[in-house]
Protein backbone atom coordinates (compact mmCIF):
# COMPACT_ATOMS: atom_id res chain seq x y z
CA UNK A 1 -5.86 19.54 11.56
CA UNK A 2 -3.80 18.46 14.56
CA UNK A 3 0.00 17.30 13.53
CA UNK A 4 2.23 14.97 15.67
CA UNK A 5 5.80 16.12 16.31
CA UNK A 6 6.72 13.26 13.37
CA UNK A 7 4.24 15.09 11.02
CA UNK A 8 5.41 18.77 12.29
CA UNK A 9 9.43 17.70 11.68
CA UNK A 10 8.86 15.90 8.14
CA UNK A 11 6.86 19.21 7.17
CA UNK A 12 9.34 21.47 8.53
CA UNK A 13 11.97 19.65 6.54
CA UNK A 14 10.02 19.56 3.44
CA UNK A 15 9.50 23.59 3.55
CA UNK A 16 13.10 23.98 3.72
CA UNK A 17 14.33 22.06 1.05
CA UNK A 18 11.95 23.22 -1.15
CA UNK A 19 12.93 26.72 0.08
CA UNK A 20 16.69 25.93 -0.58
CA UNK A 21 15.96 24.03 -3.42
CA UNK A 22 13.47 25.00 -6.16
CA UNK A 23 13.24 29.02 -7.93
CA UNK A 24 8.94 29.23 -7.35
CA UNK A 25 6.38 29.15 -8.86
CA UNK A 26 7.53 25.82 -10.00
CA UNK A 27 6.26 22.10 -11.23
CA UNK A 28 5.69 20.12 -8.15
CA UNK A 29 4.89 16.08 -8.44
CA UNK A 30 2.86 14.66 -5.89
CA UNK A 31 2.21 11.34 -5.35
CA UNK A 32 -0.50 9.18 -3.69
CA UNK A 33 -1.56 6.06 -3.05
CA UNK A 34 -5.18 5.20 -2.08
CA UNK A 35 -7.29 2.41 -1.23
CA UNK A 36 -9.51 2.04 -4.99
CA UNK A 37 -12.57 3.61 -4.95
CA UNK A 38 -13.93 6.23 -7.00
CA UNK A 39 -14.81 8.51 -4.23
CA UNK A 40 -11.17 8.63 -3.07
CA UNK A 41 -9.47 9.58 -5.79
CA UNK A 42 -12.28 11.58 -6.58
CA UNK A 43 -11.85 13.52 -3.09
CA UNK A 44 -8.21 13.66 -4.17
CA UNK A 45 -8.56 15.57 -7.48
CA UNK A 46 -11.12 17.79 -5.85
CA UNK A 47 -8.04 19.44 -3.78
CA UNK A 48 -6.53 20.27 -7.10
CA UNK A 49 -9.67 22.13 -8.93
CA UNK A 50 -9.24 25.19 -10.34
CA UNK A 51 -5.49 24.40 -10.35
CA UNK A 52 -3.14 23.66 -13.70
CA UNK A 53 -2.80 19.69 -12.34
CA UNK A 54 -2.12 16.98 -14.49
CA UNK A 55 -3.41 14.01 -12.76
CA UNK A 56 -2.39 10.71 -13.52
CA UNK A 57 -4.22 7.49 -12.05
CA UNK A 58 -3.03 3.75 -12.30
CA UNK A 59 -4.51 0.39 -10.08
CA UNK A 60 -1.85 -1.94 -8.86
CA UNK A 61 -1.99 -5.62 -10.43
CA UNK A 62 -4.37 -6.74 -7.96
CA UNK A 63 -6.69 -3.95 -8.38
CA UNK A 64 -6.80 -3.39 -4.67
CA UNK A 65 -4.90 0.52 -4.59
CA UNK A 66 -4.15 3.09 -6.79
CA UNK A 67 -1.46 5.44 -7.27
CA UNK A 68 -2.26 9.16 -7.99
CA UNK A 69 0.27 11.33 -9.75
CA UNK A 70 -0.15 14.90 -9.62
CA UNK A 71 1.81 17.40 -11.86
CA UNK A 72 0.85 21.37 -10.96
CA UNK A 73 2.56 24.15 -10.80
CA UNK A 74 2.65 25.64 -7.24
CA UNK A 75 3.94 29.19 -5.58
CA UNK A 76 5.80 28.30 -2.61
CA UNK A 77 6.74 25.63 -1.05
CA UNK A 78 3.67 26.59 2.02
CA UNK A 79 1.17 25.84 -1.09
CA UNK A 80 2.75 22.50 -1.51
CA UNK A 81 2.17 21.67 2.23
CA UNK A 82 -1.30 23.07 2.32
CA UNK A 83 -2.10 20.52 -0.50
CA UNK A 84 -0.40 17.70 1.61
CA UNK A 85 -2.42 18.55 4.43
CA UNK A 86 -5.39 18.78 2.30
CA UNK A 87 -5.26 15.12 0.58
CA UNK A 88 -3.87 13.66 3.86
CA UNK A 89 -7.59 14.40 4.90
CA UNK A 90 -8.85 11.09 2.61
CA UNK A 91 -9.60 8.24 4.29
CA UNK A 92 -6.45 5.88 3.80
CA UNK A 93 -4.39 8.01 1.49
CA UNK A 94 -0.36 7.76 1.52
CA UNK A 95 1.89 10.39 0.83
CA UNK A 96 4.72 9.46 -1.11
């Protein structure tokens, strides 16, 4: 997947204060927001088969989104950014 210079600079960021930050393998909370449909969120869990992820779903009052918690336990803070760059792969999914 091609990143922007934005994309590049928040990940580049992100990998460092993770590195500075957290002793790994550690928890690591995701969060997501998607347009509601099945097949999204669906497409979102996929990424985390075969993983230790809690996932946590909830609509928003109007029904129109829903947000996607993720609790797993990841390596390094790479592994974190590969499953960012993974979900950011669904149609109309934000990263929080």
């Amino acid at each position: 997947m091609k990143q922007d210079k934005k994309t590049s600079e928040f990940y580049d960021r992100l990998r460092q204060q993770l590195q500075d930050d957290t002793q790994w393998p550690s928890q690591y909370l995701y969060k997501f927001i998607v347009p509601s449909s099945h097949e999204k969120i669906a497409e979102i869990e996929a990424v985390f088969d075969g993983t230790d992820a809690f996932i946590n779903t909830r609509d928003s009052s109007k029904g129109n989104y829903t947000s996607v918690s993720v609790k797993v336990t990841m390596d390094s803070p790479e592994s974190v950014i590969e499953k960012y760059l993974e979900v950011s792969k669904v149609e109309g999914v934000i990263s929080l």
